[in-house]
PDB file of N, CA and C in Angstrom:
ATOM      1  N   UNK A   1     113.729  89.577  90.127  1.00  0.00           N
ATOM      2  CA  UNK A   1     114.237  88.408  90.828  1.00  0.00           C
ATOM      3  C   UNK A   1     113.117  87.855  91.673  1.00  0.00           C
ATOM      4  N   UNK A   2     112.820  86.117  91.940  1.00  0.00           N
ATOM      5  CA  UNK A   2     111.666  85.995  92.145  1.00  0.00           C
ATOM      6  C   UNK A   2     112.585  84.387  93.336  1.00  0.00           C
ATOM      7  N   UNK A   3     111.971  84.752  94.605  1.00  0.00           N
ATOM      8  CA  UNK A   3     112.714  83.567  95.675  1.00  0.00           C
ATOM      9  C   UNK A   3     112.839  82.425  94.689  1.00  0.00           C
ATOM     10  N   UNK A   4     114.158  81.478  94.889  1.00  0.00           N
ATOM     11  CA  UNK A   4     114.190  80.209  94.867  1.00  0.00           C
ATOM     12  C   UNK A   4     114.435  79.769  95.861  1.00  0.00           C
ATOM     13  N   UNK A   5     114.175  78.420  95.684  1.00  0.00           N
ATOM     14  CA  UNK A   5     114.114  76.820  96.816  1.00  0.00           C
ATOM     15  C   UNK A   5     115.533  77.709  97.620  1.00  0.00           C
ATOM     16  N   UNK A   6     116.614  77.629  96.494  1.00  0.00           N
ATOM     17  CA  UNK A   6     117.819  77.267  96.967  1.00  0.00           C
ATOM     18  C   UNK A   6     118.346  78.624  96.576  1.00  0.00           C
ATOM     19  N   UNK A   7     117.907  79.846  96.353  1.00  0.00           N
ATOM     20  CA  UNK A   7     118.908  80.914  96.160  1.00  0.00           C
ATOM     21  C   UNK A   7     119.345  81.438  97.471  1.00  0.00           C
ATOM     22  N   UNK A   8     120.261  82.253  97.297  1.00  0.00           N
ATOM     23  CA  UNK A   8     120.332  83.222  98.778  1.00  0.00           C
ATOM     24  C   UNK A   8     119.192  84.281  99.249  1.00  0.00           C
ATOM     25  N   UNK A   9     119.660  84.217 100.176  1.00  0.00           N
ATOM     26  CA  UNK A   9     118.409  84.934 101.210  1.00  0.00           C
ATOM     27  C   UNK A   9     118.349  86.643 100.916  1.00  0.00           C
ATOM     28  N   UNK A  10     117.908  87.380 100.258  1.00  0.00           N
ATOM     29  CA  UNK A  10     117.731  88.571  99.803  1.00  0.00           C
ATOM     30  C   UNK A  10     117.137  89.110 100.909  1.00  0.00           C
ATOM     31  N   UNK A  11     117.240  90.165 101.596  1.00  0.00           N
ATOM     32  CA  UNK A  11     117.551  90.846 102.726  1.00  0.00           C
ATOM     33  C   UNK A  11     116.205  92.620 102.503  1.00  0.00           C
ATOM     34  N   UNK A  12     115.638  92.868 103.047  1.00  0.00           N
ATOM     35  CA  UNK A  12     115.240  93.749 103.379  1.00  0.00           C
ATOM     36  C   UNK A  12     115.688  94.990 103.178  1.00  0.00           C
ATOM     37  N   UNK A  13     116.839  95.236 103.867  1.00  0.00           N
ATOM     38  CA  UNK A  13     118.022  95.893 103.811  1.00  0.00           C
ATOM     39  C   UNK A  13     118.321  96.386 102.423  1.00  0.00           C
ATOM     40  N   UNK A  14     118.654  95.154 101.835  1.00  0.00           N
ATOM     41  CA  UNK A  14     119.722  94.611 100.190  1.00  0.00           C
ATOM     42  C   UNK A  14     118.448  95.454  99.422  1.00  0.00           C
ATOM     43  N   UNK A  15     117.628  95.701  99.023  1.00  0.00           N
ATOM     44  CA  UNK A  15     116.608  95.590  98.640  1.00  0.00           C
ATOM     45  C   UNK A  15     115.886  96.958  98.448  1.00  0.00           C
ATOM     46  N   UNK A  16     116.448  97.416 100.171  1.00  0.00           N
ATOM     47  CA  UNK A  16     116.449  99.098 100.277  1.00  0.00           C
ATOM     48  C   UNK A  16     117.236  99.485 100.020  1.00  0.00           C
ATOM     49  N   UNK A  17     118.397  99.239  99.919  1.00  0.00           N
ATOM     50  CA  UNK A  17     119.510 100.028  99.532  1.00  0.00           C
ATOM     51  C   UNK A  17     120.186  99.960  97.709  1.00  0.00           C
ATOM     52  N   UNK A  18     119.338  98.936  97.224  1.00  0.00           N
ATOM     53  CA  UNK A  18     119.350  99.121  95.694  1.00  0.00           C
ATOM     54  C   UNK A  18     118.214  99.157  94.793  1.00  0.00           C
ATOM     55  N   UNK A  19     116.953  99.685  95.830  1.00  0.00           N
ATOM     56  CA  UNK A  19     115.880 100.062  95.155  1.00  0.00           C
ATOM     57  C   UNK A  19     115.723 101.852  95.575  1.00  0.00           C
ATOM     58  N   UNK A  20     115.774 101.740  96.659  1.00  0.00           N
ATOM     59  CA  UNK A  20     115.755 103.191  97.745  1.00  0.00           C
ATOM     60  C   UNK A  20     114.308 102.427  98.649  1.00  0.00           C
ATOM     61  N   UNK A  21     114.093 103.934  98.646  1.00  0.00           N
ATOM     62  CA  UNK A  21     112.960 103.572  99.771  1.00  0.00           C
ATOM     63  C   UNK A  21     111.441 103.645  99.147  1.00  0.00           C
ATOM     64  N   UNK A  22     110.299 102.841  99.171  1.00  0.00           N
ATOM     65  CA  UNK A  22     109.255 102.726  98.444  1.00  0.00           C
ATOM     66  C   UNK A  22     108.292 103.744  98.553  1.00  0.00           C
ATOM     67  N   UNK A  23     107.444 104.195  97.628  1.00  0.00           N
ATOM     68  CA  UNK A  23     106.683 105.480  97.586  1.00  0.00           C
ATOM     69  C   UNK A  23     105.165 104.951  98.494  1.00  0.00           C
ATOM     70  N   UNK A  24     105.167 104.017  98.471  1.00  0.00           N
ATOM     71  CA  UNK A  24     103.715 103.829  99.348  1.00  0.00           C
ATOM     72  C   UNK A  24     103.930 102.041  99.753  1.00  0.00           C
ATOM     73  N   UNK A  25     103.545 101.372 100.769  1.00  0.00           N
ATOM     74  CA  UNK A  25     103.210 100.396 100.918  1.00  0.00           C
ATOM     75  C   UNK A  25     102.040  99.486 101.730  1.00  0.00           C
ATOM     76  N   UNK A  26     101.589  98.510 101.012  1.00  0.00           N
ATOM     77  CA  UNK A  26     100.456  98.097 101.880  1.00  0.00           C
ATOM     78  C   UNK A  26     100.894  96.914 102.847  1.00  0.00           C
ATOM     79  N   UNK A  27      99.734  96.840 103.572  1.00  0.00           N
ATOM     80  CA  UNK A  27     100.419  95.409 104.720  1.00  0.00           C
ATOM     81  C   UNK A  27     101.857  95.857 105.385  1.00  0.00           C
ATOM     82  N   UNK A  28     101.665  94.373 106.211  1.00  0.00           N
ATOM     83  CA  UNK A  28     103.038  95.087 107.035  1.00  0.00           C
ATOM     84  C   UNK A  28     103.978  93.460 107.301  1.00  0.00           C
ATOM     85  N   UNK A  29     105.146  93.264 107.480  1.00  0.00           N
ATOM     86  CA  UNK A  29     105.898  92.293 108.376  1.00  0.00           C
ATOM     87  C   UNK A  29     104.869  91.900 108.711  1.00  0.00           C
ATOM     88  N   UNK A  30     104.298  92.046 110.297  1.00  0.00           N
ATOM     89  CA  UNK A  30     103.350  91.276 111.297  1.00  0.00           C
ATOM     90  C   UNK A  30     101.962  91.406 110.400  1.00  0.00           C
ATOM     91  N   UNK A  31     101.710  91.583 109.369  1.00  0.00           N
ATOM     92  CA  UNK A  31     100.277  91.425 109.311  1.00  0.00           C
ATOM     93  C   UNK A  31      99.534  89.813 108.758  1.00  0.00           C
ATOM     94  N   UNK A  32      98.676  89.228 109.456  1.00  0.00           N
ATOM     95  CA  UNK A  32      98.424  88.133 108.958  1.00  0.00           C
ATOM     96  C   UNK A  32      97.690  87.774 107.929  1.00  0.00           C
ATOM     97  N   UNK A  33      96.953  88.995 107.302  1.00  0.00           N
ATOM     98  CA  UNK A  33      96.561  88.647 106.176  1.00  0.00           C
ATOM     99  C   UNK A  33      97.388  88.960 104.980  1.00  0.00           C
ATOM    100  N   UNK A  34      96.748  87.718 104.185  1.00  0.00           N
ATOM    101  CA  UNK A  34      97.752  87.611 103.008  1.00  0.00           C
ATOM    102  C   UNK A  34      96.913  88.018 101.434  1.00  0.00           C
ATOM    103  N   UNK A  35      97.123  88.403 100.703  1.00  0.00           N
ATOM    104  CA  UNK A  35      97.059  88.427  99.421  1.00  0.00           C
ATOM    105  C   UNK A  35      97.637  88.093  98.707  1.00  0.00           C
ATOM    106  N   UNK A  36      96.793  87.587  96.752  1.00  0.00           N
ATOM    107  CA  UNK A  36      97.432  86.870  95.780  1.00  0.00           C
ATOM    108  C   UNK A  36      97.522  87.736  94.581  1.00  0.00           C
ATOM    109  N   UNK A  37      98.582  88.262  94.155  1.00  0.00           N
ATOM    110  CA  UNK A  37      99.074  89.176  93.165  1.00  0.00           C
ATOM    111  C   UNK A  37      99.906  88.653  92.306  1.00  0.00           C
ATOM    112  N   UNK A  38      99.656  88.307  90.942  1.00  0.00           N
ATOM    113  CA  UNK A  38     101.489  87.912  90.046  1.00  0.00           C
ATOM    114  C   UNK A  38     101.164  86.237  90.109  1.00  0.00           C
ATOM    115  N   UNK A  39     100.650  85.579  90.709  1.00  0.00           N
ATOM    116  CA  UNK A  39     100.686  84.373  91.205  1.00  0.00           C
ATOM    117  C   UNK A  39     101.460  84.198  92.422  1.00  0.00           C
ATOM    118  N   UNK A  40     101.589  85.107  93.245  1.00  0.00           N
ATOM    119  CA  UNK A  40     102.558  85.218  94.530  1.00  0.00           C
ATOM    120  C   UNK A  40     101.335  85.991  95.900  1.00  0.00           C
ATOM    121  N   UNK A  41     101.474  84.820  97.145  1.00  0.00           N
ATOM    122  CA  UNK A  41     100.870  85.188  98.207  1.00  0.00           C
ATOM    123  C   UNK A  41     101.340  85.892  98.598  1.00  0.00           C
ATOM    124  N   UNK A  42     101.056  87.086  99.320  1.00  0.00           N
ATOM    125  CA  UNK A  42     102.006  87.613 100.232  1.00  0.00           C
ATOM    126  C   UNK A  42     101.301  88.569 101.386  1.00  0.00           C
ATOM    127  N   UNK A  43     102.155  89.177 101.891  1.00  0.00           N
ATOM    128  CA  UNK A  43     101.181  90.015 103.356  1.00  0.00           C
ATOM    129  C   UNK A  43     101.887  91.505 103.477  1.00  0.00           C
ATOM    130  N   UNK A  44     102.955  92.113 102.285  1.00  0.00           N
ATOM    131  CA  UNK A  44     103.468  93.184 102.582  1.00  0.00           C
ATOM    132  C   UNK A  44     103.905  93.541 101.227  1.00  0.00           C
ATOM    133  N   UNK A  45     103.650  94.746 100.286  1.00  0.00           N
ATOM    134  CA  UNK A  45     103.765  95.033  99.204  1.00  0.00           C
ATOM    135  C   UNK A  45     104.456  96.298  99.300  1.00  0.00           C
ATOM    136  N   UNK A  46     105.736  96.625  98.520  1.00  0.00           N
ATOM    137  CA  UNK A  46     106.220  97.716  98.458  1.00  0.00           C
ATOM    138  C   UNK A  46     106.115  98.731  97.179  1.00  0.00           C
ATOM    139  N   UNK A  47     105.339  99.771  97.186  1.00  0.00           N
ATOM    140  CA  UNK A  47     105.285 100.183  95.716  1.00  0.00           C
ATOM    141  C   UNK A  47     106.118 101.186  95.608  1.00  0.00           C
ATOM    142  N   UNK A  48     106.514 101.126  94.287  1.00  0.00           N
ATOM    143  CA  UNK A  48     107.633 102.161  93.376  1.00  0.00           C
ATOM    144  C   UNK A  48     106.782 102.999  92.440  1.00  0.00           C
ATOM    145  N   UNK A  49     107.077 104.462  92.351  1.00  0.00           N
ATOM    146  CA  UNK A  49     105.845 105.213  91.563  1.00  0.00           C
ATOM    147  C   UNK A  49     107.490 106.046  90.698  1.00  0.00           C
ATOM    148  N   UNK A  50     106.636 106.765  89.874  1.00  0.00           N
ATOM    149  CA  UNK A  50     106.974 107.849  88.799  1.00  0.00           C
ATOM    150  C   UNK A  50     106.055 108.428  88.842  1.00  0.00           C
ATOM    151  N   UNK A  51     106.081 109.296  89.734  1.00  0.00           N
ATOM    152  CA  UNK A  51     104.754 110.741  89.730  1.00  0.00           C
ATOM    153  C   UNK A  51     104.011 109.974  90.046  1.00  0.00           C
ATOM    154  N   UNK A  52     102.622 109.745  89.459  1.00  0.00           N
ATOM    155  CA  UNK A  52     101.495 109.024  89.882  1.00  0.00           C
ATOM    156  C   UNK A  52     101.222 107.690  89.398  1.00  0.00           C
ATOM    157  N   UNK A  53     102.072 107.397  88.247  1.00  0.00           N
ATOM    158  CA  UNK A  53     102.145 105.631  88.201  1.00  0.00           C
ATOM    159  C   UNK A  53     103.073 104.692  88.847  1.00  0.00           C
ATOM    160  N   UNK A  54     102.357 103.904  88.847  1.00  0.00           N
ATOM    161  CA  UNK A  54     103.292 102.549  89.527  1.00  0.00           C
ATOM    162  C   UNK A  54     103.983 101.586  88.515  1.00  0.00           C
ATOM    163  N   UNK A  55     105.252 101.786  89.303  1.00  0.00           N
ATOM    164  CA  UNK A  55     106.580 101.252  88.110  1.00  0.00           C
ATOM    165  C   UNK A  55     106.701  99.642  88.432  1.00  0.00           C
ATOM    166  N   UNK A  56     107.052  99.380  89.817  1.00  0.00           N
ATOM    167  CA  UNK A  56     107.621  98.413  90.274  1.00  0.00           C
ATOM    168  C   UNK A  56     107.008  98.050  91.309  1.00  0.00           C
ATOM    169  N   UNK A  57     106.686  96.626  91.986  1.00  0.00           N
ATOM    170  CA  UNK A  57     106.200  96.615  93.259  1.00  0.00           C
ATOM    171  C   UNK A  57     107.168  94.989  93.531  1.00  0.00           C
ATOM    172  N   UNK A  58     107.228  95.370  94.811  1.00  0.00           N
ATOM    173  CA  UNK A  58     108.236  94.241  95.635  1.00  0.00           C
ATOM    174  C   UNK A  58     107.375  93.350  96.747  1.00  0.00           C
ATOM    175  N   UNK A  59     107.597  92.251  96.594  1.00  0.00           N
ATOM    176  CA  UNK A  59     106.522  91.310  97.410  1.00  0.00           C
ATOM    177  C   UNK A  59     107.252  90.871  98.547  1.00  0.00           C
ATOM    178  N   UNK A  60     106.636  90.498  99.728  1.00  0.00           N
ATOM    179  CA  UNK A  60     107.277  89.787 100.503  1.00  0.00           C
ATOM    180  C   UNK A  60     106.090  89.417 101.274  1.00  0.00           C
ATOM    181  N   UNK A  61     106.448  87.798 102.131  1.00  0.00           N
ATOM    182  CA  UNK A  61     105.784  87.538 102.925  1.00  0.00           C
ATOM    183  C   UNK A  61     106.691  87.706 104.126  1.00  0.00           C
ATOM    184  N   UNK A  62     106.230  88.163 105.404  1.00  0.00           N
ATOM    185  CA  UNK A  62     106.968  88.256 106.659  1.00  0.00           C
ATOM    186  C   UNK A  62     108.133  88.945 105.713  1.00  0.00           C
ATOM    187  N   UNK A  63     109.581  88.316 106.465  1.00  0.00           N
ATOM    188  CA  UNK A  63     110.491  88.661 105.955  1.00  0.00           C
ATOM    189  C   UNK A  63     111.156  87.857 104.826  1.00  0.00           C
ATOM    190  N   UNK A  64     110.469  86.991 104.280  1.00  0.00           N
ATOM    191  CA  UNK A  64     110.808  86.586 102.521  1.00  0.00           C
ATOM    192  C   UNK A  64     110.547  87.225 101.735  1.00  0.00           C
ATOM    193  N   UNK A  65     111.512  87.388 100.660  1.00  0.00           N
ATOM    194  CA  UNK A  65     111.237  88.605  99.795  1.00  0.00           C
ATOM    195  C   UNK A  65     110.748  87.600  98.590  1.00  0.00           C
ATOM    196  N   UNK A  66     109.660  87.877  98.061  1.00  0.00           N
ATOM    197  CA  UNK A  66     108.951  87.047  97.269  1.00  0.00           C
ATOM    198  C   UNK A  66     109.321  87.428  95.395  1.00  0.00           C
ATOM    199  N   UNK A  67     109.885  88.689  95.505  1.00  0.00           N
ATOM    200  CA  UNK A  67     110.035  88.545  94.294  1.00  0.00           C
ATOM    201  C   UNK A  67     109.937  90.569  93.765  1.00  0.00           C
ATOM    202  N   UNK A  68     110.369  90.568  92.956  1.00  0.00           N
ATOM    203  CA  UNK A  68     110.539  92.171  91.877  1.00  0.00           C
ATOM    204  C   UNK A  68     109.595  92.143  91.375  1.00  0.00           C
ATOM    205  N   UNK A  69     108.789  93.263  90.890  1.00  0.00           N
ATOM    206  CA  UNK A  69     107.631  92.925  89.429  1.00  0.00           C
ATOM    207  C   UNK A  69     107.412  94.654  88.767  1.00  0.00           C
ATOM    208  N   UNK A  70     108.006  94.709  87.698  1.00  0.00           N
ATOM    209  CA  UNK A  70     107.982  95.743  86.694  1.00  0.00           C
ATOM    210  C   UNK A  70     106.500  96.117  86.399  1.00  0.00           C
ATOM    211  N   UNK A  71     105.773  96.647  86.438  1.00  0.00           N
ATOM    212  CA  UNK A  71     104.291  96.731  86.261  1.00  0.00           C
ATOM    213  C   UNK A  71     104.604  97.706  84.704  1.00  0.00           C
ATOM    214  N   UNK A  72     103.783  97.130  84.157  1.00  0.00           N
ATOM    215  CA  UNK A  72     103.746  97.681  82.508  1.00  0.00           C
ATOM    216  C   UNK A  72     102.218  98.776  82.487  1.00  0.00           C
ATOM    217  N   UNK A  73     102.461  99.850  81.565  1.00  0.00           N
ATOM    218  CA  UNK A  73     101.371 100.949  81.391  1.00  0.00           C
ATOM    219  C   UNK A  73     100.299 100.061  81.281  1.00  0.00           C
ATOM    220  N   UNK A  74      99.551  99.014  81.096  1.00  0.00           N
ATOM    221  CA  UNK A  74      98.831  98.370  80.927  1.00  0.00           C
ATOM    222  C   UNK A  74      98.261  97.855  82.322  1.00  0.00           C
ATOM    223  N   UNK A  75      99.094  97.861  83.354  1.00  0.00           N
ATOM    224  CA  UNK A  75      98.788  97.172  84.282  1.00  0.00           C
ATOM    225  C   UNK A  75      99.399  96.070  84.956  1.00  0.00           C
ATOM    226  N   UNK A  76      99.519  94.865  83.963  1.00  0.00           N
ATOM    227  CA  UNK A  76     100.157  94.027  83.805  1.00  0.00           C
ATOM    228  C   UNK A  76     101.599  93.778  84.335  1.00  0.00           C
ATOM    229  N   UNK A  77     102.237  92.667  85.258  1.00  0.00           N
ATOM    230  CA  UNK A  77     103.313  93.020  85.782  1.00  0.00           C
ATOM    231  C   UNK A  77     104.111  91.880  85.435  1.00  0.00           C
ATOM    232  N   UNK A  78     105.944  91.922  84.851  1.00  0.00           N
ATOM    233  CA  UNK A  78     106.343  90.426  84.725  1.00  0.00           C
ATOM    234  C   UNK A  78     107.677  90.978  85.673  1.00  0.00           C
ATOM    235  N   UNK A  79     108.432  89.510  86.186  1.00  0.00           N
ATOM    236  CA  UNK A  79     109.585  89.589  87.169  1.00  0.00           C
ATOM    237  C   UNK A  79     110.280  90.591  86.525  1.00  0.00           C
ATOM    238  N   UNK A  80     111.540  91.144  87.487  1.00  0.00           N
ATOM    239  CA  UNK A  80     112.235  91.833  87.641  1.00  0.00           C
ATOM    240  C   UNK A  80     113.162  91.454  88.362  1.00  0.00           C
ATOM    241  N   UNK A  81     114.331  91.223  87.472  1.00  0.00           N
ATOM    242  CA  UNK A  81     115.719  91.114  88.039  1.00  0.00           C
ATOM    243  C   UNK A  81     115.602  92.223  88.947  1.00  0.00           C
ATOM    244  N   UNK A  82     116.543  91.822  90.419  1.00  0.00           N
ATOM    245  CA  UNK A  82     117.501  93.413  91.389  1.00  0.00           C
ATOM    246  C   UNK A  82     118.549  93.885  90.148  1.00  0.00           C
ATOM    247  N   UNK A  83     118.672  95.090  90.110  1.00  0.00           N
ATOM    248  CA  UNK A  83     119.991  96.207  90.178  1.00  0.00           C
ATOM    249  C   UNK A  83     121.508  94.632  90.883  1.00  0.00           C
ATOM    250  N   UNK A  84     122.665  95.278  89.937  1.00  0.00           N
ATOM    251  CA  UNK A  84     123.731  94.499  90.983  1.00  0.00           C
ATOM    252  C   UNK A  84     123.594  93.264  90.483  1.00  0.00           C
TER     253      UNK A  84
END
């Protein structure tokens, strides 16, 4: 799932509680620098692992949640619907 103009506001919370809790993350809420990943800016990355690879990573800037992204054995990452 990836923000729209006009969708509802996907929650932090919503997010933890139907992903769980993330195996490592970089940046923070308050941090002002931003990075460009996926084609998406952002300043706080949540990663999802299986042992030592990375499955899933969750974007957000501040508290906008920018979007899901399935990361493929390759590297390569495309959206990801939420669970629900």
């Amino acid at each position: 799932m990836s923000a729209l103009p006009n969708a509802p506001r996907v929650t932090r919370e919503q997010v933890w509680t139907l992903l769980g809790a993330p195996t490592d993350q970089v940046g923070s809420v308050n941090d002002p620098r931003t990075h460009d990943e996926s084609g998406v800016r952002w300043n706080e990355k949540w990663i999802y692992r299986d042992g030592r690879e990375v499955v899933r990573v969750v974007l957000w800037n501040r508290y906008d949640f920018l979007g899901a992204f399935r990361v493929r054995p390759d590297g390569s990452a495309e959206p990801e619907p939420l669970p629900g």
